[in-house]
C-alpha atoms as a PDB file:
ATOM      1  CA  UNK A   1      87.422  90.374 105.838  1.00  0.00           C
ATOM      2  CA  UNK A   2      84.044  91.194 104.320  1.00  0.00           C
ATOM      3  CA  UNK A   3      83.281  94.106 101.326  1.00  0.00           C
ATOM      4  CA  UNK A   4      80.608  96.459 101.071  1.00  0.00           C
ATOM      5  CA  UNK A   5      78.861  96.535  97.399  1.00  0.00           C
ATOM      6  CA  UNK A   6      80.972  99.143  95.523  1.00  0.00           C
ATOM      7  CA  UNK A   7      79.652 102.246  96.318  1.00  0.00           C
ATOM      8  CA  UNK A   8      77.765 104.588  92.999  1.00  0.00           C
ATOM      9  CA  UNK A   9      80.420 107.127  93.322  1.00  0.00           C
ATOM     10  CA  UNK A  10      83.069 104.467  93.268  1.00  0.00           C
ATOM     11  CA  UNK A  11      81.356 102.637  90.249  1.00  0.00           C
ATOM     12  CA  UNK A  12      83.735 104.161  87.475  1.00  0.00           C
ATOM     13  CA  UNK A  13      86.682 107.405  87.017  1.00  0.00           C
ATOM     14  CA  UNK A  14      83.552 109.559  85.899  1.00  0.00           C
ATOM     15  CA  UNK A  15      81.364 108.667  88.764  1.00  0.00           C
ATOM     16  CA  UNK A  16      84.621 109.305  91.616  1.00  0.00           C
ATOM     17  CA  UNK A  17      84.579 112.975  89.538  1.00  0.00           C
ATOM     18  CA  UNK A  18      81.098 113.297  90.180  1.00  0.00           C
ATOM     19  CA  UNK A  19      80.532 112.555  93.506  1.00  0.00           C
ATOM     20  CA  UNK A  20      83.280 114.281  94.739  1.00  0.00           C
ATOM     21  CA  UNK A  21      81.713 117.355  92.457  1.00  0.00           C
ATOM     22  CA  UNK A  22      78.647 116.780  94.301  1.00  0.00           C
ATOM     23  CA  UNK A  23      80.296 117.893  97.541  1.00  0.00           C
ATOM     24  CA  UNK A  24      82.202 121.041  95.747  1.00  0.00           C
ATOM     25  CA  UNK A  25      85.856 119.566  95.534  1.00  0.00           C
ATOM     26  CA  UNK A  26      87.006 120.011  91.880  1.00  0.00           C
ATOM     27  CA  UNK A  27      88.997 116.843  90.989  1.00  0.00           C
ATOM     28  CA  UNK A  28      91.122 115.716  87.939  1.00  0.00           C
ATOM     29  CA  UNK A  29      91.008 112.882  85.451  1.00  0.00           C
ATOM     30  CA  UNK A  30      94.701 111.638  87.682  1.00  0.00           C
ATOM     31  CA  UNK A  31      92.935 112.247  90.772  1.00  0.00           C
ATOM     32  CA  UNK A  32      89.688 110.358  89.913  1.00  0.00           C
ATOM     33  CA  UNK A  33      91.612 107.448  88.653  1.00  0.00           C
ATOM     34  CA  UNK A  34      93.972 107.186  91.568  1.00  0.00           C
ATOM     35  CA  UNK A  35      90.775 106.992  93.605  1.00  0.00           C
ATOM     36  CA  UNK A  36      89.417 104.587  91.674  1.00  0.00           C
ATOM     37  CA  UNK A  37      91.722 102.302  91.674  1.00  0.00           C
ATOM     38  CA  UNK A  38      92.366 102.925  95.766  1.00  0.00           C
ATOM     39  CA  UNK A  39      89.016 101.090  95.929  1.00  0.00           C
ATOM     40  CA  UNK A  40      89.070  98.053  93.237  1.00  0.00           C
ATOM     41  CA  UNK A  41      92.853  97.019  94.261  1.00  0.00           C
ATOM     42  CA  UNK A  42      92.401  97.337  97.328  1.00  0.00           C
ATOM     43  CA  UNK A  43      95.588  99.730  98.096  1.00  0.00           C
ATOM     44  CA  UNK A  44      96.583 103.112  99.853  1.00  0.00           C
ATOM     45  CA  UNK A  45      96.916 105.834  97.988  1.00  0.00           C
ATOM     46  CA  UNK A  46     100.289 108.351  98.547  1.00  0.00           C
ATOM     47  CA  UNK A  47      99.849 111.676  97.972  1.00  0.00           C
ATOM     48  CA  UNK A  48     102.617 114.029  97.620  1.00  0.00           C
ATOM     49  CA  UNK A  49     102.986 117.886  96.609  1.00  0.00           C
ATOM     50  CA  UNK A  50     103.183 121.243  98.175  1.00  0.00           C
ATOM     51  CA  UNK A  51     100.631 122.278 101.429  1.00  0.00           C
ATOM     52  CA  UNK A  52      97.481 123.552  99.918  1.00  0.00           C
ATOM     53  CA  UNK A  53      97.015 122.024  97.285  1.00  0.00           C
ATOM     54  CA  UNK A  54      93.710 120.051  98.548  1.00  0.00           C
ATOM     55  CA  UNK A  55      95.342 116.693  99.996  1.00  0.00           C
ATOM     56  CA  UNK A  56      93.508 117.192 103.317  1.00  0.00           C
ATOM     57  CA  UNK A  57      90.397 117.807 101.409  1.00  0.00           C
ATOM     58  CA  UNK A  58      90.309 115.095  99.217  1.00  0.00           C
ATOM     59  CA  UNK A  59      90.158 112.736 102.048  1.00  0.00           C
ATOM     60  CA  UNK A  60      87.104 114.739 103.758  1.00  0.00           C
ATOM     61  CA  UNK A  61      85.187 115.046 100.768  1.00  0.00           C
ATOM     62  CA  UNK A  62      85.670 111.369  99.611  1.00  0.00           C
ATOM     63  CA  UNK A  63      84.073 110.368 103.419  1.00  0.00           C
ATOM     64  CA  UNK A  64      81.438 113.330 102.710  1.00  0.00           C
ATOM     65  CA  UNK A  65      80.026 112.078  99.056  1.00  0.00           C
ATOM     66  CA  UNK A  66      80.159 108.449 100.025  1.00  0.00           C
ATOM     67  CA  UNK A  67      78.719 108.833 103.294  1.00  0.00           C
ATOM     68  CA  UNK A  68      81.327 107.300 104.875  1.00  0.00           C
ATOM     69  CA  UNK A  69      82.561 107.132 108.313  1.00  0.00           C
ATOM     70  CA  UNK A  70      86.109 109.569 108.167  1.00  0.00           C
ATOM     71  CA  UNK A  71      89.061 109.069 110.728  1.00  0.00           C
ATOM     72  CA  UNK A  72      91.924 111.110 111.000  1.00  0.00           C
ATOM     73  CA  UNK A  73      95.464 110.895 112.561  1.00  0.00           C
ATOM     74  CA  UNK A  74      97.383 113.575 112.365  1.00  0.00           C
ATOM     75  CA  UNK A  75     101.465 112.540 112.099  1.00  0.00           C
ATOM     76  CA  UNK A  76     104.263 114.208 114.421  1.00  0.00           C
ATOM     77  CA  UNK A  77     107.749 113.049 115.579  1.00  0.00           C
ATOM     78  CA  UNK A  78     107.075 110.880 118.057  1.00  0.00           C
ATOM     79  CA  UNK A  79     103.791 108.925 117.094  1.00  0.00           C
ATOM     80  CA  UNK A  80     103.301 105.628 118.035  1.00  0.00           C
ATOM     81  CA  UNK A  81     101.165 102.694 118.392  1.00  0.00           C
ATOM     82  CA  UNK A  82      99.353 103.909 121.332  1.00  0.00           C
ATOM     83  CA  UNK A  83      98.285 106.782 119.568  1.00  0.00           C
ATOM     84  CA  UNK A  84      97.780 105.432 116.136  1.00  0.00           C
ATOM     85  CA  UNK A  85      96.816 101.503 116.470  1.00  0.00           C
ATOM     86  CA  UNK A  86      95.911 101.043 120.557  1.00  0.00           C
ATOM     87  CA  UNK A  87      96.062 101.167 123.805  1.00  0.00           C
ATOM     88  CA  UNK A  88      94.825  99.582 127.178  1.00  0.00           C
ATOM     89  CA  UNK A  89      92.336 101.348 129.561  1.00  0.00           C
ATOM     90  CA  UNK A  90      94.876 100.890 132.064  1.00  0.00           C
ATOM     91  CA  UNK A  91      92.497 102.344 134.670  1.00  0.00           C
ATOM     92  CA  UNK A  92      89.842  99.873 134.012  1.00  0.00           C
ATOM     93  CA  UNK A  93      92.146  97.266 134.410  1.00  0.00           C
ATOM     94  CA  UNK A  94      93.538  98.441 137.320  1.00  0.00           C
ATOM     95  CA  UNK A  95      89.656  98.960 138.982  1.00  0.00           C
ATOM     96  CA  UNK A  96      89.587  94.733 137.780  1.00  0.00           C
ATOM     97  CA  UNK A  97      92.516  94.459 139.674  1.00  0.00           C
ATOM     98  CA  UNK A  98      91.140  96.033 142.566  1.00  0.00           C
ATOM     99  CA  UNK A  99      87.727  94.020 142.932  1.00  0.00           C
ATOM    100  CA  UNK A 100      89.568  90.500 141.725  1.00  0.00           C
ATOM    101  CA  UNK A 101      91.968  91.041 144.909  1.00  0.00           C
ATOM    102  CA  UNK A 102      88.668  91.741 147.024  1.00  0.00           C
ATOM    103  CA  UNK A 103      86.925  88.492 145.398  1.00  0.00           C
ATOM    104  CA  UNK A 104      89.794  86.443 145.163  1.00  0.00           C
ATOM    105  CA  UNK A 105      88.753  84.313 148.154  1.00  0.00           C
ATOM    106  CA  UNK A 106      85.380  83.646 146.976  1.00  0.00           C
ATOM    107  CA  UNK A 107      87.355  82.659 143.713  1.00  0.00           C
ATOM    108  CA  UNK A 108      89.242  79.715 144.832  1.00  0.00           C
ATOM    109  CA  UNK A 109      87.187  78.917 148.206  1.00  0.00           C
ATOM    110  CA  UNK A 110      86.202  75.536 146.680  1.00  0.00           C
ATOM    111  CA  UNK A 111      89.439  74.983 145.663  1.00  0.00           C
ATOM    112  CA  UNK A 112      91.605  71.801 146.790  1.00  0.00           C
ATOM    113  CA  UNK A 113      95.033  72.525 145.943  1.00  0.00           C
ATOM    114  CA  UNK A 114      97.365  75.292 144.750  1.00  0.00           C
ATOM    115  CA  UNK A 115      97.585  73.981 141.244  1.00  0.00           C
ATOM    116  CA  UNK A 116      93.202  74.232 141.292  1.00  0.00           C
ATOM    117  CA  UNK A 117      93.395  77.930 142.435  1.00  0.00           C
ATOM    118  CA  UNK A 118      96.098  78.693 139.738  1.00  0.00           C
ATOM    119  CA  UNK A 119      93.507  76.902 137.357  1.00  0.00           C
ATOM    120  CA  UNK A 120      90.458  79.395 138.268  1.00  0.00           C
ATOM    121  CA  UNK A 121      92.408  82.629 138.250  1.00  0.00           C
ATOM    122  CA  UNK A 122      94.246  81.686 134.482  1.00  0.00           C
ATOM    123  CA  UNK A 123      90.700  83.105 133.103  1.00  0.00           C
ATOM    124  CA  UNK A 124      90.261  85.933 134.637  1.00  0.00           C
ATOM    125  CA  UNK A 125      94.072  86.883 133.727  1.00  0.00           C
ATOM    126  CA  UNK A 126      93.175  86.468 130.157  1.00  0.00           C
ATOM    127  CA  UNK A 127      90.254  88.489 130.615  1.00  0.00           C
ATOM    128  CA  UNK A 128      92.351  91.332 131.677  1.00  0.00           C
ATOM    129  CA  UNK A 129      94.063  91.743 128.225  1.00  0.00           C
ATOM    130  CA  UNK A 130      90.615  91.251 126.195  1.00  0.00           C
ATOM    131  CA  UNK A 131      89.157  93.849 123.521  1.00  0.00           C
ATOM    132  CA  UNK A 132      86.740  94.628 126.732  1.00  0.00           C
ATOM    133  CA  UNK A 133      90.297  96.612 127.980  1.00  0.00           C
ATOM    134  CA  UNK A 134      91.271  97.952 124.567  1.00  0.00           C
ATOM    135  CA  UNK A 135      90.349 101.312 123.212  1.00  0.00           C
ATOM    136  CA  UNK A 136      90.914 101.599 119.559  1.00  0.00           C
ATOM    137  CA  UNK A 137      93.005 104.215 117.882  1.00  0.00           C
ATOM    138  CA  UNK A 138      92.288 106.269 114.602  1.00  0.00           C
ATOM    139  CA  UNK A 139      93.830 103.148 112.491  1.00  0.00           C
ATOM    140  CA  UNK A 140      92.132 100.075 114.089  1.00  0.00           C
ATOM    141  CA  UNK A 141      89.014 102.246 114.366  1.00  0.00           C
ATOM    142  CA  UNK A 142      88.734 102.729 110.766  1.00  0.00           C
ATOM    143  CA  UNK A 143      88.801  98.788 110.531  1.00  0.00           C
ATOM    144  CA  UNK A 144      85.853  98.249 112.352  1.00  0.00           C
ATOM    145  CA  UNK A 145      83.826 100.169 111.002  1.00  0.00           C
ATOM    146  CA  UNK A 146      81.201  98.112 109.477  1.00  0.00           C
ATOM    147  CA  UNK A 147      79.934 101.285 107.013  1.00  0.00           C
ATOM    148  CA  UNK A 148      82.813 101.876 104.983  1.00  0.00           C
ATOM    149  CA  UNK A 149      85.230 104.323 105.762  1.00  0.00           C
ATOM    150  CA  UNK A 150      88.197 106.558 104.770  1.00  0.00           C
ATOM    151  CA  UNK A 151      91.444 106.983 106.543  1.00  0.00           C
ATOM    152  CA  UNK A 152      93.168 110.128 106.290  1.00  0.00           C
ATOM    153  CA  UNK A 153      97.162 109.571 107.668  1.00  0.00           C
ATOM    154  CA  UNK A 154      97.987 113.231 107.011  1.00  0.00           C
ATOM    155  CA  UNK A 155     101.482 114.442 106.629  1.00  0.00           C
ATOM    156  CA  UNK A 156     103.044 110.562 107.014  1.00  0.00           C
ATOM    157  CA  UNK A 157     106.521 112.806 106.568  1.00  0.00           C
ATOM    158  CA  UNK A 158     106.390 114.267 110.046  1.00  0.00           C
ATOM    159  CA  UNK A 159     106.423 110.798 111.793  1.00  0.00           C
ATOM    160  CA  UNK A 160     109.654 108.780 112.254  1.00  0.00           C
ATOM    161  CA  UNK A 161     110.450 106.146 110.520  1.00  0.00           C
ATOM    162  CA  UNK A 162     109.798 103.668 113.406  1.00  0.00           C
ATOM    163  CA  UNK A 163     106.149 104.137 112.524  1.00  0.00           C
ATOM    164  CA  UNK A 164     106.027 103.497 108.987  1.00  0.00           C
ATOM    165  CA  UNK A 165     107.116 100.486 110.032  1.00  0.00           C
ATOM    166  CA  UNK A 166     104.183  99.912 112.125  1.00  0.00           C
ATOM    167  CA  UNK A 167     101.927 100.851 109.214  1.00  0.00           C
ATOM    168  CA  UNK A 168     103.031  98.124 106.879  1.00  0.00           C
ATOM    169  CA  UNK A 169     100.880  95.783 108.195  1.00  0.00           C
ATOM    170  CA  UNK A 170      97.877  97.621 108.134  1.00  0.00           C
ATOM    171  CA  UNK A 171      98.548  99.124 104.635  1.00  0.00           C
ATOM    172  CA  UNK A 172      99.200  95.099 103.381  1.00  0.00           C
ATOM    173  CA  UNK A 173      96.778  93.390 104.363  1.00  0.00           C
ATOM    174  CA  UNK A 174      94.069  95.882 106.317  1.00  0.00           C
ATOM    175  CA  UNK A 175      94.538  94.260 109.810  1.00  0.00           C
ATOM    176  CA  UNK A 176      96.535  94.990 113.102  1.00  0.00           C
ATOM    177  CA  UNK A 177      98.274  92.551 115.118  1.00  0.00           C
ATOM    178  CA  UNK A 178      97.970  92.706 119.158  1.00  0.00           C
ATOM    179  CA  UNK A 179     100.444  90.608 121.284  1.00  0.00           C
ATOM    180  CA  UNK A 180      97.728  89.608 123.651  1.00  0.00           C
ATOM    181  CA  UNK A 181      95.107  88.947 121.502  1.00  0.00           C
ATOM    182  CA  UNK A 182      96.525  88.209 118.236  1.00  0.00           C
ATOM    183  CA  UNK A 183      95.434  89.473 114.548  1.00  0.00           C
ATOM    184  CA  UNK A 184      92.524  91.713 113.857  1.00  0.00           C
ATOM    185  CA  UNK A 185      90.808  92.540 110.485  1.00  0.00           C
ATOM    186  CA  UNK A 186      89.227  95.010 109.049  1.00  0.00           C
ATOM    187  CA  UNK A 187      85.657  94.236 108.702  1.00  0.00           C
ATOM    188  CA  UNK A 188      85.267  96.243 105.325  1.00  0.00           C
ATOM    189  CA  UNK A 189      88.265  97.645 103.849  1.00  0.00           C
ATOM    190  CA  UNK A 190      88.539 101.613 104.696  1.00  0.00           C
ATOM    191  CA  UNK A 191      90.136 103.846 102.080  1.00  0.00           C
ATOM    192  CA  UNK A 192      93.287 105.021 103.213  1.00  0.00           C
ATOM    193  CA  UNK A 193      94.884 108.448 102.082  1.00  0.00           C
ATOM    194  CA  UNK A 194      98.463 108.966 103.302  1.00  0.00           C
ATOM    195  CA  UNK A 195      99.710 112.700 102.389  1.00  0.00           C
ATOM    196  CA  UNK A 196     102.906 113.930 102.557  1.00  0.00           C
ATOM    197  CA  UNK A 197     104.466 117.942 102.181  1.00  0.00           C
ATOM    198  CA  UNK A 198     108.196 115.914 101.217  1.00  0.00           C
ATOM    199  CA  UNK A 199     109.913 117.248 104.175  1.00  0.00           C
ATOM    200  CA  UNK A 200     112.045 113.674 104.305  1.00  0.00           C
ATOM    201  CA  UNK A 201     112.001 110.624 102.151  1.00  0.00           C
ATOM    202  CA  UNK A 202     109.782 108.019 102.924  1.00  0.00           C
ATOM    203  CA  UNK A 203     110.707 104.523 103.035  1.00  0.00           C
ATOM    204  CA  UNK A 204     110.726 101.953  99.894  1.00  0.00           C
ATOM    205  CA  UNK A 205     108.910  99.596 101.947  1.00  0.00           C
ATOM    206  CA  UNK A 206     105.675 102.080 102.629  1.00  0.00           C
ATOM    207  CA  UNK A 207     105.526 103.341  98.846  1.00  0.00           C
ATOM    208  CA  UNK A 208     105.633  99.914  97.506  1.00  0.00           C
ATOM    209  CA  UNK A 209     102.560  99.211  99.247  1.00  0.00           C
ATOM    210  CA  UNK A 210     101.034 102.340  97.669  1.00  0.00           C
ATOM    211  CA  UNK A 211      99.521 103.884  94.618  1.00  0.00           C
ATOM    212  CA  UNK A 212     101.458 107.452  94.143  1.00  0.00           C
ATOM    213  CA  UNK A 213      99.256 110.378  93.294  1.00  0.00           C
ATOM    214  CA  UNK A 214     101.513 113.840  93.119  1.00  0.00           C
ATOM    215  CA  UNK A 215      98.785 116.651  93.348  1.00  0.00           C
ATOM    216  CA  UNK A 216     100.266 120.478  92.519  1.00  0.00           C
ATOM    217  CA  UNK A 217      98.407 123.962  92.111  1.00  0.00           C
ATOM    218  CA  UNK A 218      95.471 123.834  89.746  1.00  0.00           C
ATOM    219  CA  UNK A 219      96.049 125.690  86.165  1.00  0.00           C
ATOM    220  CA  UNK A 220      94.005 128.772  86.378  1.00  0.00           C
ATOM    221  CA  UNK A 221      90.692 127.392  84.595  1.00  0.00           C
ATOM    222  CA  UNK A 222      90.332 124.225  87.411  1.00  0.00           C
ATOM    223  CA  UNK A 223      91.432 127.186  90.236  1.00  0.00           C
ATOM    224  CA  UNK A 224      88.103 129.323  89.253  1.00  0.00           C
ATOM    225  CA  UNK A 225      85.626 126.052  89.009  1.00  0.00           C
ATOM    226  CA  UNK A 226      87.128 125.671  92.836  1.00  0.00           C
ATOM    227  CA  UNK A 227      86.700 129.097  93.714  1.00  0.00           C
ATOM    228  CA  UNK A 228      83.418 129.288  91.792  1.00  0.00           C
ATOM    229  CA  UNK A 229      82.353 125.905  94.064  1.00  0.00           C
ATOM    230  CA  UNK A 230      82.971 127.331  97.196  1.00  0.00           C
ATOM    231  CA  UNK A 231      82.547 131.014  96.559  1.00  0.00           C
ATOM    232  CA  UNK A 232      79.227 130.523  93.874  1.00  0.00           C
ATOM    233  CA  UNK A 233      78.067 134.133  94.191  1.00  0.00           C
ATOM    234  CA  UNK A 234      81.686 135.839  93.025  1.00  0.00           C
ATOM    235  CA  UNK A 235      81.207 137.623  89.263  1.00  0.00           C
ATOM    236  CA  UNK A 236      82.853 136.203  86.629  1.00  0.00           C
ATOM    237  CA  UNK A 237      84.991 139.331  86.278  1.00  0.00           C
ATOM    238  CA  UNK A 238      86.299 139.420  89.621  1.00  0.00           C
ATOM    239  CA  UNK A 239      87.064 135.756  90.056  1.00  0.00           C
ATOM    240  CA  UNK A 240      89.013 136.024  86.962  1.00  0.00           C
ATOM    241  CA  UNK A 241      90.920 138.845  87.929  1.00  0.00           C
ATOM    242  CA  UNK A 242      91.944 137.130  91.592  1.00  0.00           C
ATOM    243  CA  UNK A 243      92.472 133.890  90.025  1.00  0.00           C
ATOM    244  CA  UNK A 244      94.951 135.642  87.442  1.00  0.00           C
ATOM    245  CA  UNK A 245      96.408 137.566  90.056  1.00  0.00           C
ATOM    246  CA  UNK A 246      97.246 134.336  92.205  1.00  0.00           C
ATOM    247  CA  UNK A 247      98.474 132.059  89.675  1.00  0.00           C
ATOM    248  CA  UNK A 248     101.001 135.716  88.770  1.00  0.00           C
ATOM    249  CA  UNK A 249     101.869 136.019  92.423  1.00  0.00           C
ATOM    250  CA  UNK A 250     103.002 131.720  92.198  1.00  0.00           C
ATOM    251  CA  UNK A 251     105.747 132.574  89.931  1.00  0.00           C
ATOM    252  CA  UNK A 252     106.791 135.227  91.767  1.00  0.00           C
ATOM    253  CA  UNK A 253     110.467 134.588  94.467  1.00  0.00           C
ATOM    254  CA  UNK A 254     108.921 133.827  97.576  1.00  0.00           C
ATOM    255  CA  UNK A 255     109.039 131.360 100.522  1.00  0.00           C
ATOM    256  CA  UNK A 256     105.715 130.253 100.975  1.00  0.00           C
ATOM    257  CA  UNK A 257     103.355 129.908  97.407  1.00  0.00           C
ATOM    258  CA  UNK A 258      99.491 131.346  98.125  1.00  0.00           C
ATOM    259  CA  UNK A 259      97.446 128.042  98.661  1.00  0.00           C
ATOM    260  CA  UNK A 260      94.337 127.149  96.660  1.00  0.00           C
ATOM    261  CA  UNK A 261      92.118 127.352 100.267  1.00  0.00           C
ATOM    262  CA  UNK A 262      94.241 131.196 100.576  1.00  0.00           C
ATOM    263  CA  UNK A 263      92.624 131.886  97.070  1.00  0.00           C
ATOM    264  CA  UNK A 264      89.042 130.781  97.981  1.00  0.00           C
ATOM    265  CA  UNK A 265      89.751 132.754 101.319  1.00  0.00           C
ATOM    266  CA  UNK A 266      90.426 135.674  99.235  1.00  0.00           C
ATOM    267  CA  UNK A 267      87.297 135.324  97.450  1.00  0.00           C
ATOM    268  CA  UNK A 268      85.433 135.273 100.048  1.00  0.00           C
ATOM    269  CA  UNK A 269      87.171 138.617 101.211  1.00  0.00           C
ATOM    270  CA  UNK A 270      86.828 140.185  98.385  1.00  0.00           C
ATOM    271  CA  UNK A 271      82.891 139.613  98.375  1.00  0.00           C
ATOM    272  CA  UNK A 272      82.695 141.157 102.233  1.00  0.00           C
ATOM    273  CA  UNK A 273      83.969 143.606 101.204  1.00  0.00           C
ATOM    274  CA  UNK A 274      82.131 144.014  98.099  1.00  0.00           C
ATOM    275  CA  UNK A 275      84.072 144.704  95.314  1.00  0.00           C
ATOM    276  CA  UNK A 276      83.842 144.444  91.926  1.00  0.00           C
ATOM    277  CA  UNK A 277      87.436 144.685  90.384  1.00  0.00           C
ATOM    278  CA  UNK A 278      90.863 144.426  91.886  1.00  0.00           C
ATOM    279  CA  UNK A 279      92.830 147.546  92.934  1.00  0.00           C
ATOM    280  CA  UNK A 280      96.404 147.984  94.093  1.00  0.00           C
ATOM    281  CA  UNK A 281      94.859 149.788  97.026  1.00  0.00           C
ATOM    282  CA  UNK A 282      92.461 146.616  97.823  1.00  0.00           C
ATOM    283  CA  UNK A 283      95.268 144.374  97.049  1.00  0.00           C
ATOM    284  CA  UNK A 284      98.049 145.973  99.257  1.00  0.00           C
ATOM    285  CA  UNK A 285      94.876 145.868 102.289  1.00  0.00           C
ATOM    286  CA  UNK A 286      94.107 142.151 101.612  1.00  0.00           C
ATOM    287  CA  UNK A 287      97.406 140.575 100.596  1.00  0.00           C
ATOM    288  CA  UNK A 288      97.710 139.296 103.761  1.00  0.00           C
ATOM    289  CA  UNK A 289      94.822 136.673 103.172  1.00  0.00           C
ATOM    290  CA  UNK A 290      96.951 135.000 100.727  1.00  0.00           C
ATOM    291  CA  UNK A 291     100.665 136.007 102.646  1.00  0.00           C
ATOM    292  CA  UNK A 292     101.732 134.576 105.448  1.00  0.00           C
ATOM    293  CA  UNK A 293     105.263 135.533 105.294  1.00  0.00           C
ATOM    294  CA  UNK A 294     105.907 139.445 106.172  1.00  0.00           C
ATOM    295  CA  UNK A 295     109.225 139.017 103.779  1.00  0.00           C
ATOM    296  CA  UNK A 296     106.839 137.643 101.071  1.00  0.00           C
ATOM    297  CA  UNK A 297     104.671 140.466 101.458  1.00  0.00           C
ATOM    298  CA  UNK A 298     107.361 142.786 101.113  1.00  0.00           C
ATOM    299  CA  UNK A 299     109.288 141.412  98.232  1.00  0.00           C
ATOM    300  CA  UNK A 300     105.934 141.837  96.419  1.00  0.00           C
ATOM    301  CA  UNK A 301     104.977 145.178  97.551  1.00  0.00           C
ATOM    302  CA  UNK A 302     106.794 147.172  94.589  1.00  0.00           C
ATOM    303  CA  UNK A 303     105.373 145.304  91.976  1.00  0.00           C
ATOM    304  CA  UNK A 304     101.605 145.266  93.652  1.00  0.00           C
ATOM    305  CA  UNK A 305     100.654 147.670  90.908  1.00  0.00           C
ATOM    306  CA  UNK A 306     102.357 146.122  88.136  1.00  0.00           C
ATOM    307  CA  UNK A 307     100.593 142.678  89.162  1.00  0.00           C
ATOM    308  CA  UNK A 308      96.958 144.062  89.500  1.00  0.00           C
ATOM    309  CA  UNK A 309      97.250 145.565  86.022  1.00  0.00           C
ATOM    310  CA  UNK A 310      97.770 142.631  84.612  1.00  0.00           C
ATOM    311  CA  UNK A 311      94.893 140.427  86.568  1.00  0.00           C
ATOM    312  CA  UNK A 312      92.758 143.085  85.098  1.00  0.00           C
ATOM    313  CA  UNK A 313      93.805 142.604  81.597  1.00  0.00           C
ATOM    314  CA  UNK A 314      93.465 139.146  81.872  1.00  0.00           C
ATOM    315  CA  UNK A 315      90.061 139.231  83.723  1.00  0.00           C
ATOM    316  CA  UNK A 316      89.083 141.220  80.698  1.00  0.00           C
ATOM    317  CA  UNK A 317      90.255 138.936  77.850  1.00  0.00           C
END
């Protein structure tokens, strides 16, 4: 297993914070460390909390600000190693077949005895599980890539636990075993972000392999640098007033919490349509960018008022 030179933006916590500044995600002292250390030890990093809360996007921007090659696979009930670690081109093998059975006299013409053809065929049968028949999945994909990369195993909760099994391996010791062919390693090391929503309880085996980050919604000052990041034209005003009102609505009893990408979603709303200060009217038009439950929207809907006045007061403190 070889190593890349550690990248700048991996050189220290305050250079992680930068770099990932550089490419407008908003990160935390935690976060930057957890990073960090991802790289120098040499271990996965787990991170946990509610959808929304930039777990996805941390794994995007860290491939974006270090230039690094990103691969993503995408958990569900049901995922296994020929979607996550490999497979065989089963129809290139079975073309091989096709024009070994057409050459197979030409093979063994010179051949003496039946032990001598057996002899000149073994070869070509190990030839037909090589890496020429392999095609590499998100996980041994990120291994071979000779650039640095990151590997993004998003929502590790949704798969069974069949296949956290298979990813103890990889997550060990950065390499994937193949019956046929036996052990490969990763050339460099990728960076490898599991996230998880904490639908079910992951196994002791995968978190001890691990370093646990727990990521939840941003107090209201980091909210409007990530808002101001991806939304730079918003007024101050305004992006304190819609910032206020989210963080009001995130107390409120309902199913499914407004998510930080919802609140830059909002901004970006709220500038089409160019206005300059919240409303109840605006607010009962748009709450839907931020609401995706009808029964949310409608437990909130007679106390729209009451909410707006008070992201206006606090816009204006």
């Amino acid at each position: 297993m070889s190593s890349l030179p550690t990248p700048a933006g991996l050189a220290s916590i305050e250079a992680v914070t930068a770099a990932l500044a550089s490419v407008g995600y908003i990160s935390t002292r935690q976060i930057s460390t957890a990073v960090y250390l991802a790289h120098h030890l040499r271990k996965p990093v787990l991170i946990e909390g509610p959808a929304g809360v930039g777990k996805t996007d941390l794994a995007v921007s860290l491939s974006r600000s270090l230039a690094f090659a990103m691969l993503r696979m995408q958990c569900y009930e049901g995922l296994d190693e020929s979607k996550a670690l490999y497979e065989w081109k089963y129809g290139k093998q079975l073309l091989y077949t096709q024009i070994l059975k057409e050459k197979i006299d030409q093979l063994i013409d010179d051949a003496d005895s039946l032990q001598a053809s057996f002899a000149k065929l073994a070869g070509f049968q190990d030839l037909f599980f090589s890496r020429d028949f392999l095609e590499p999945r998100p996980v041994l994909r990120a291994m071979e890539q000779e650039g640095g990369s990151v590997l993004l195993i998003d929502e590790i909760d949704k798969s069974d636990e069949e296949f956290e099994a298979l990813l103890l391996e990889v997550l060990s010791d950065y390499q994937v075993t193949v019956p046929e062919i036996g052990t490969i390693s990763a050339r460099v090391p990728p960076l490898v972000i599991l996230t998880s929503n904490n639908t079910r309880e992951l196994g002791d085996a995968l978190k001890r392999r691990c370093l646990h980050l727990h990521i939840g919604f941003p107090d209201a000052e980091r909210e409007r640098e990530i808002v101001r990041s991806r939304v730079p034209d918003i007024p101050e005003s305004l992006l304190r007033q819609l910032v206020a009102f989210v963080q009001s609505v995130r107390d409120e009893n309902i199913r499914k919490l407004p998510s930080i990408s919802e609140t830059v979603d909002w901004a970006r709303t709220l500038m089409l349509l160019h206005a300059d200060l919240l409303d109840p009217t605006l607010v009962r038009d748009t709450l839907n960018v931020i609401l995706k439950r009808q029964g949310d929207i409608s437990e909130l809907q007679p106390r729209l008022e009451e909410l707006t006045q008070a992201a206006l007061a606090e816009g204006a403190a």
